[in-house]
N, C-alpha and C. Protein backbone atom coordinates (compact mmCIF):
# COMPACT_ATOMS: atom_id res chain seq x y z
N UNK A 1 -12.92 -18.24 2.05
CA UNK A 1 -12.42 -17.18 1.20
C UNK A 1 -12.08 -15.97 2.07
N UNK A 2 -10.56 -15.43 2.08
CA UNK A 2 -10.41 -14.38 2.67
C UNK A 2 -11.18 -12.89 1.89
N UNK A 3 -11.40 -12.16 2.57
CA UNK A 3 -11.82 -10.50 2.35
C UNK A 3 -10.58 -9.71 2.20
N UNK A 4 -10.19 -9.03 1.05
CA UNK A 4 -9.21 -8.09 1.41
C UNK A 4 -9.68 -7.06 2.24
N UNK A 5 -8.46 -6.49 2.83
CA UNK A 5 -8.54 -5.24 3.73
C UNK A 5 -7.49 -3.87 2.92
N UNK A 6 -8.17 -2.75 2.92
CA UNK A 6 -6.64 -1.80 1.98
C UNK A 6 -6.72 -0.94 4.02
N UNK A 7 -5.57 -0.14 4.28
CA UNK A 7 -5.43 0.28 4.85
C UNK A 7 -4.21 1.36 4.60
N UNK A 8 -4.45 2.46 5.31
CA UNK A 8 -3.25 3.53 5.01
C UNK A 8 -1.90 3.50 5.58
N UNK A 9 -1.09 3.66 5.20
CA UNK A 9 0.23 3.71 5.58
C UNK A 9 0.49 4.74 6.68
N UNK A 10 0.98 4.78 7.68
CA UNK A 10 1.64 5.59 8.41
C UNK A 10 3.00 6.07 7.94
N UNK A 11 3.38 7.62 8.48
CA UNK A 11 4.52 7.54 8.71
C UNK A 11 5.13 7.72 7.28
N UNK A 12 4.90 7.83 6.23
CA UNK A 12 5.14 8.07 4.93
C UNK A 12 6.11 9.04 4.14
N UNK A 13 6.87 8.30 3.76
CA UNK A 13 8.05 9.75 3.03
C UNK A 13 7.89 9.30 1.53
N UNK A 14 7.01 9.26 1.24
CA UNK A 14 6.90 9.05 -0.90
C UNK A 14 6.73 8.20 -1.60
N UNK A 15 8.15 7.10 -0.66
CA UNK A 15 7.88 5.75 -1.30
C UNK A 15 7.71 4.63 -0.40
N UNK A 16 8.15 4.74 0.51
CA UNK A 16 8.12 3.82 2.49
C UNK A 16 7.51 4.11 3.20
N UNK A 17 6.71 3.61 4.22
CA UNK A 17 5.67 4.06 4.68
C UNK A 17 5.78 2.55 6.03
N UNK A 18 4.77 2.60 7.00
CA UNK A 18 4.69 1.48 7.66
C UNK A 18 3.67 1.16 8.09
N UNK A 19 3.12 0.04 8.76
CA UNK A 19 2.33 -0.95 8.75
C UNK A 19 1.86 -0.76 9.96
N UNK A 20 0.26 -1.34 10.08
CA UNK A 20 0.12 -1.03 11.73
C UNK A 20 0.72 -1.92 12.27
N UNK A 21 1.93 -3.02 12.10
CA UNK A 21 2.95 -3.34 13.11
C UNK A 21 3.74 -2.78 13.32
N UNK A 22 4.16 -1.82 12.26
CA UNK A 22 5.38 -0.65 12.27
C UNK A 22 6.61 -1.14 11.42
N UNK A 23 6.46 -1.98 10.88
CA UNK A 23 7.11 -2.84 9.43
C UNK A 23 7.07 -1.59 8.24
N UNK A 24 8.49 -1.74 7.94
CA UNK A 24 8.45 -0.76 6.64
C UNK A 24 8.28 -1.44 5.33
N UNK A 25 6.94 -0.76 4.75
CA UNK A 25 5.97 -1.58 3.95
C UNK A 25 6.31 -0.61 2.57
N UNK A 26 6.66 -1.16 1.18
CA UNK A 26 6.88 0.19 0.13
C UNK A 26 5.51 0.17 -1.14
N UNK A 27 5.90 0.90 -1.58
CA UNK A 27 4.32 1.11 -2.75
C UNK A 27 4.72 0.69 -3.89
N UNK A 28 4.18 -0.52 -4.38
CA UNK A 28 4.44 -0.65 -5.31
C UNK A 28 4.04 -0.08 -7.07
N UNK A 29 4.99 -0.77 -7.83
CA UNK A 29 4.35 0.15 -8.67
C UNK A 29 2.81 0.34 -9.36
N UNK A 30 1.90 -1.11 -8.97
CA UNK A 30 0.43 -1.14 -9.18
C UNK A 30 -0.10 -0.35 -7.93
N UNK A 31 0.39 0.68 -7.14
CA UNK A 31 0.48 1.43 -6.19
C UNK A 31 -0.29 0.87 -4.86
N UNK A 32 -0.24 -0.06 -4.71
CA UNK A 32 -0.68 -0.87 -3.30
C UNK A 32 0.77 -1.34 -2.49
N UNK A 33 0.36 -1.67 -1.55
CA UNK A 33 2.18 -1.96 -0.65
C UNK A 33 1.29 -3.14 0.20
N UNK A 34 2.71 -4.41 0.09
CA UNK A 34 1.84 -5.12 1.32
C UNK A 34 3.12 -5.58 2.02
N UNK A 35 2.73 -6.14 3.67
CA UNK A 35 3.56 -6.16 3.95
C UNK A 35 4.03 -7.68 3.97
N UNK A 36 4.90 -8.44 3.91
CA UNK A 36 5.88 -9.80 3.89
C UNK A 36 6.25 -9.53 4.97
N UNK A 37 6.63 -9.13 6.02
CA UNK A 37 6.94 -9.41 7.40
C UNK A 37 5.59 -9.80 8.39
N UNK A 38 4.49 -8.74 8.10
CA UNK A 38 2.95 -9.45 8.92
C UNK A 38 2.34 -10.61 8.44
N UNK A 39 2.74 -10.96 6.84
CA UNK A 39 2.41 -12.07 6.25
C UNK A 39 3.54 -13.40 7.25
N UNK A 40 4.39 -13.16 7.18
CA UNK A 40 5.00 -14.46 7.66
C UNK A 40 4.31 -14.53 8.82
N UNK A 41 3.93 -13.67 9.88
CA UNK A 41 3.59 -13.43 11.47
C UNK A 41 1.88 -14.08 11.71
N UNK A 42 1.35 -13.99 10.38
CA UNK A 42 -0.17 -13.89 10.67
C UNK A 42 -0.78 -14.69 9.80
N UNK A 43 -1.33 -15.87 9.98
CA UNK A 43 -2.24 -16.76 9.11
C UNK A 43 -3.11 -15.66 8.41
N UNK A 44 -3.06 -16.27 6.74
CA UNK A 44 -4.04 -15.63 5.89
C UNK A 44 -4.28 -14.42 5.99
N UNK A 45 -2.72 -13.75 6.46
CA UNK A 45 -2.81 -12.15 5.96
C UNK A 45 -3.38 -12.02 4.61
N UNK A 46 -4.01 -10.76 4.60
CA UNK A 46 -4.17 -10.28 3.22
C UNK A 46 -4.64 -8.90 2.84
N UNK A 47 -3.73 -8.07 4.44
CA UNK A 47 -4.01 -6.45 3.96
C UNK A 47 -3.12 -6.11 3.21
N UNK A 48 -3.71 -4.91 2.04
CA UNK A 48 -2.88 -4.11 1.77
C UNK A 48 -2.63 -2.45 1.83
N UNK A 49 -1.79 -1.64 1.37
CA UNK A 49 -1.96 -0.81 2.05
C UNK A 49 -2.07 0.51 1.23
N UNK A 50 -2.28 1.68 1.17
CA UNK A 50 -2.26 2.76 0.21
C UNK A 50 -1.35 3.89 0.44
N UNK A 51 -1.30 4.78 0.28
CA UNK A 51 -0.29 6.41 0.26
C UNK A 51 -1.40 7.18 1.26
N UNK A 52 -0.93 7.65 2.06
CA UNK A 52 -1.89 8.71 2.53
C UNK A 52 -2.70 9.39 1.98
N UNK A 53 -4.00 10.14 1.88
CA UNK A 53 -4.40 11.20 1.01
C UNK A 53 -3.41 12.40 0.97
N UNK A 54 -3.30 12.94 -0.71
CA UNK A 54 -2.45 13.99 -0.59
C UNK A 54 -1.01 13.92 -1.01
N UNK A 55 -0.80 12.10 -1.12
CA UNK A 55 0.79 11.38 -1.99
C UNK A 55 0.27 11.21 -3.21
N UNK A 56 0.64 11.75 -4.12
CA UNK A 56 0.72 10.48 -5.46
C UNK A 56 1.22 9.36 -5.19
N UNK A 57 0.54 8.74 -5.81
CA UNK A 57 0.93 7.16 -5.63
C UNK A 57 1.14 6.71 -6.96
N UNK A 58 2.29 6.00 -7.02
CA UNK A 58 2.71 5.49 -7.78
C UNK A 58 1.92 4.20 -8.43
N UNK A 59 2.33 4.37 -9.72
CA UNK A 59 1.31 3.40 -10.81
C UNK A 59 -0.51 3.79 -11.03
N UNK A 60 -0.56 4.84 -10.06
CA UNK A 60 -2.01 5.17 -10.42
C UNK A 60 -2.36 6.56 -11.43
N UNK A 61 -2.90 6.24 -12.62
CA UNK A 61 -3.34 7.00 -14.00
C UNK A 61 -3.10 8.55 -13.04
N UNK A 62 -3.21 9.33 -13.85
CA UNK A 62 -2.81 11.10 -13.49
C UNK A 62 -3.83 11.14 -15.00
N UNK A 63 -4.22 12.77 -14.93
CA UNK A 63 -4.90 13.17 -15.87
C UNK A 63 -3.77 13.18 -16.76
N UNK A 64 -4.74 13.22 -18.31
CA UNK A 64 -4.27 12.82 -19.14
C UNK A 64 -3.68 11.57 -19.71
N UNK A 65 -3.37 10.54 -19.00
CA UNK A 65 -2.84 9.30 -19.05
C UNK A 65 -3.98 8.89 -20.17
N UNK A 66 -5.40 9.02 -20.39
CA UNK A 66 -5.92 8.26 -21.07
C UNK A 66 -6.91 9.32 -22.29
N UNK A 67 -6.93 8.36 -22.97
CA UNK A 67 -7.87 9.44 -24.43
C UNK A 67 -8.99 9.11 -24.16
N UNK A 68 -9.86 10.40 -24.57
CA UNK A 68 -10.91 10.20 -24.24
C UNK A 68 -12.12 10.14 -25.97
């Protein structure tokens, strides 16, 4: 059983960001990014990656999103 790994994006303009291979990796909208270029390169990849602290990231709740 693999372990996921999350790791931060470098290099980041909002929505693109890159990989510690230097692969431009994007955020998706469940706001994780992974990359398909280290996956083809690397048996049983399975990092993914986040927004720097300090980005909104996309697909993740903001206040108010939920009733309380």
């Amino acid at each position: 059983m693999a372990i996921g790994v999350t790791k931060t994006l470098t290099s980041f303009t909002g929505k693109v960001g890159r990989c510690e291979k230097d692969h431009v990796v994007e955020i998706l909208s469940g706001g994780y990014g992974f990359c398909a270029e280290c996956a083809s390169e690397i048996d049983a990849y399975h990092t993914l990656y986040v927004a720097p602290e300090g980005f909104e990231t996309p697909g993740a709740p903001t206040p108010g999103d939920y009733e309380v």
